[in-house]
C-alpha atoms as a PDB file:
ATOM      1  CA  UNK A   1     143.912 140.638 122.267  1.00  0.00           C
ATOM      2  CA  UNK A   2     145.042 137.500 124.005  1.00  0.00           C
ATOM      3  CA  UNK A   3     145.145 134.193 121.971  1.00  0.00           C
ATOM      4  CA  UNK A   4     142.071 133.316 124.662  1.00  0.00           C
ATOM      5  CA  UNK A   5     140.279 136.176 123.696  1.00  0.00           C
ATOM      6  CA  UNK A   6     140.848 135.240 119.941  1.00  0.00           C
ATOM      7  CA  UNK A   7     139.415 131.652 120.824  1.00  0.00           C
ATOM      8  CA  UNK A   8     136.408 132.370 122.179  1.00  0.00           C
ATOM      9  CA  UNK A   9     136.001 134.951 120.063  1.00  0.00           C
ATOM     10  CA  UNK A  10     135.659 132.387 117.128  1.00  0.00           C
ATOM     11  CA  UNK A  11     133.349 129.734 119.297  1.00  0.00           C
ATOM     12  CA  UNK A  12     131.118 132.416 119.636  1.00  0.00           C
ATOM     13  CA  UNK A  13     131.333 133.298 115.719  1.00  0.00           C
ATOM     14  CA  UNK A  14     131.114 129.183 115.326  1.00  0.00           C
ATOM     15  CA  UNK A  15     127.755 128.932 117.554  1.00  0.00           C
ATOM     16  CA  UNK A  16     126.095 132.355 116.002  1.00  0.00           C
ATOM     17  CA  UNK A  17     126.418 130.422 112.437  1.00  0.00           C
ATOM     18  CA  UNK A  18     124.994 127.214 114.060  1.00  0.00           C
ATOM     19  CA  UNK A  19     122.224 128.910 115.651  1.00  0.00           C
ATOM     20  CA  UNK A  20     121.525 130.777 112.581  1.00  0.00           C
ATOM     21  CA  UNK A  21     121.280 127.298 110.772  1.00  0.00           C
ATOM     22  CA  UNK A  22     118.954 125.931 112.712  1.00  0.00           C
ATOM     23  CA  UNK A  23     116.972 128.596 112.917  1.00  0.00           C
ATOM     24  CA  UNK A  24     116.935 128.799 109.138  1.00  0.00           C
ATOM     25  CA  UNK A  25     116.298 124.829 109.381  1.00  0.00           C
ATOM     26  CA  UNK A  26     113.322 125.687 111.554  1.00  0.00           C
ATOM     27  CA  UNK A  27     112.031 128.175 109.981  1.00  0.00           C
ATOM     28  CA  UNK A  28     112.173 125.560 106.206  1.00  0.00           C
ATOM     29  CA  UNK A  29     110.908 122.932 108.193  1.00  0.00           C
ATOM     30  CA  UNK A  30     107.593 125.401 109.531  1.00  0.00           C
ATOM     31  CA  UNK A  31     107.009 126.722 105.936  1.00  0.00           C
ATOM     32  CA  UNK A  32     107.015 123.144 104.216  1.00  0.00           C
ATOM     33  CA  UNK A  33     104.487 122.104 106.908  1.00  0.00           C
ATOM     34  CA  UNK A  34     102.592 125.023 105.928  1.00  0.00           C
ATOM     35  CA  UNK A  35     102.833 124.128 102.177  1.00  0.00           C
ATOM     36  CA  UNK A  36     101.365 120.473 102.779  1.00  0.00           C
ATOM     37  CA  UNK A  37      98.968 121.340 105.055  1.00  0.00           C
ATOM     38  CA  UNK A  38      97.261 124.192 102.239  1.00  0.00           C
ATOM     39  CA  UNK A  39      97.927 121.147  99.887  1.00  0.00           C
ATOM     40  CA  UNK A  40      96.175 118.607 101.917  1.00  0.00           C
ATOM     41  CA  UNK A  41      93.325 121.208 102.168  1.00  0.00           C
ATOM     42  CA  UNK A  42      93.090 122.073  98.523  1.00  0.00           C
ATOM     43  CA  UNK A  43      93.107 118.097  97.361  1.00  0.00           C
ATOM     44  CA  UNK A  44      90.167 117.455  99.810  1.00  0.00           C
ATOM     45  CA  UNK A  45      88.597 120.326  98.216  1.00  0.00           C
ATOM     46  CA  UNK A  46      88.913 119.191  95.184  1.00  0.00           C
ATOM     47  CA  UNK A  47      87.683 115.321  96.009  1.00  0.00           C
ATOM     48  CA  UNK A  48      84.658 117.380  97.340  1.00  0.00           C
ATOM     49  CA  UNK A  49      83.965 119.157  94.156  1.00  0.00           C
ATOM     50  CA  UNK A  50      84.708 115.657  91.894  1.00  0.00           C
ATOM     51  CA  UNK A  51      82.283 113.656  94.273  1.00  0.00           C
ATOM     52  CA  UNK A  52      79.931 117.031  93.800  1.00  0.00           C
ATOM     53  CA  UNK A  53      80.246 116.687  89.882  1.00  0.00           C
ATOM     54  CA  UNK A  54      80.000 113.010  89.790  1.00  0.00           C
ATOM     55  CA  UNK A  55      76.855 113.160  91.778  1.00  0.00           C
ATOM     56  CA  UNK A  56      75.442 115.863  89.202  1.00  0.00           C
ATOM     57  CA  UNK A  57      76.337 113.566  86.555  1.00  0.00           C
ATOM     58  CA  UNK A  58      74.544 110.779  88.479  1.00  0.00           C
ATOM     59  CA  UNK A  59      71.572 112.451  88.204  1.00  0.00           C
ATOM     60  CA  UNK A  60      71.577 113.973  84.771  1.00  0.00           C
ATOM     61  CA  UNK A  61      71.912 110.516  83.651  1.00  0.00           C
ATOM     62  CA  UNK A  62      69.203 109.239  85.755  1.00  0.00           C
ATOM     63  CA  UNK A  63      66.909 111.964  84.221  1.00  0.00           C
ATOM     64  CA  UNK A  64      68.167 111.078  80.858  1.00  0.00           C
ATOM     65  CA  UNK A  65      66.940 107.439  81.416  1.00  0.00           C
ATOM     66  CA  UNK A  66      63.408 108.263  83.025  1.00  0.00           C
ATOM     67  CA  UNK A  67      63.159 110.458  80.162  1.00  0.00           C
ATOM     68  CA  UNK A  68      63.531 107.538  77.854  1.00  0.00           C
ATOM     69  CA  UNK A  69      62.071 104.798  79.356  1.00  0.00           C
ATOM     70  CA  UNK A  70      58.704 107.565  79.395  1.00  0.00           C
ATOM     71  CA  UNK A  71      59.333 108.084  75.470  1.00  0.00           C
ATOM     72  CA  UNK A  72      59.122 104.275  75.016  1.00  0.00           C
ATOM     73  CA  UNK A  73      56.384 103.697  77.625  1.00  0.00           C
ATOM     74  CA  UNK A  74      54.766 106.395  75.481  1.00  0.00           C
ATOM     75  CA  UNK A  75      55.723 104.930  72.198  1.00  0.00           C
ATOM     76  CA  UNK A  76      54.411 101.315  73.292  1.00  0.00           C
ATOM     77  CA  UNK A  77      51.100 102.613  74.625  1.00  0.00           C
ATOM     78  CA  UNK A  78      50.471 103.840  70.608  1.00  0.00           C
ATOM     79  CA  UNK A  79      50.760 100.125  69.910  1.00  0.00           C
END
């Protein structure tokens, strides 16, 4: 084997590892877009389910009140 032969035997070793790299890089890169993308989905989901609850709570609380202001209405009436 020629010291030619020896040469581009090595820049072909040299640009195997490099494309394995970035390929590697790539492939990092694609899976952390993945990640944040089923994060992004999951804290929307869960702003949906707080707004949900909140709402819930809303309404217990407005029940609650009615509820009241009918015992005292009630209460008053007696008077």
């Amino acid at each position: 084997m020629t010291a030619m032969d020896m040469k581009q035997l090595l820049n072909s070793m040299e640009n195997t590892i490099k494309l394995q790299g970035r390929a590697r890089a790539e492939r990092r890169a694609r899976e952390a877009e993945h990640e944040q993308k089923e994060f992004r989905e999951k804290l929307m989901r869960i702003a949906a389910s707080q707004t949900e609850l909140e709402s819930k709570a809303r309404k217990i609380k407005g029940t609650e009140a009615a509820v009241q202001r009918d015992q005292l209405v009630g209460l008053m009436g007696g008077f």
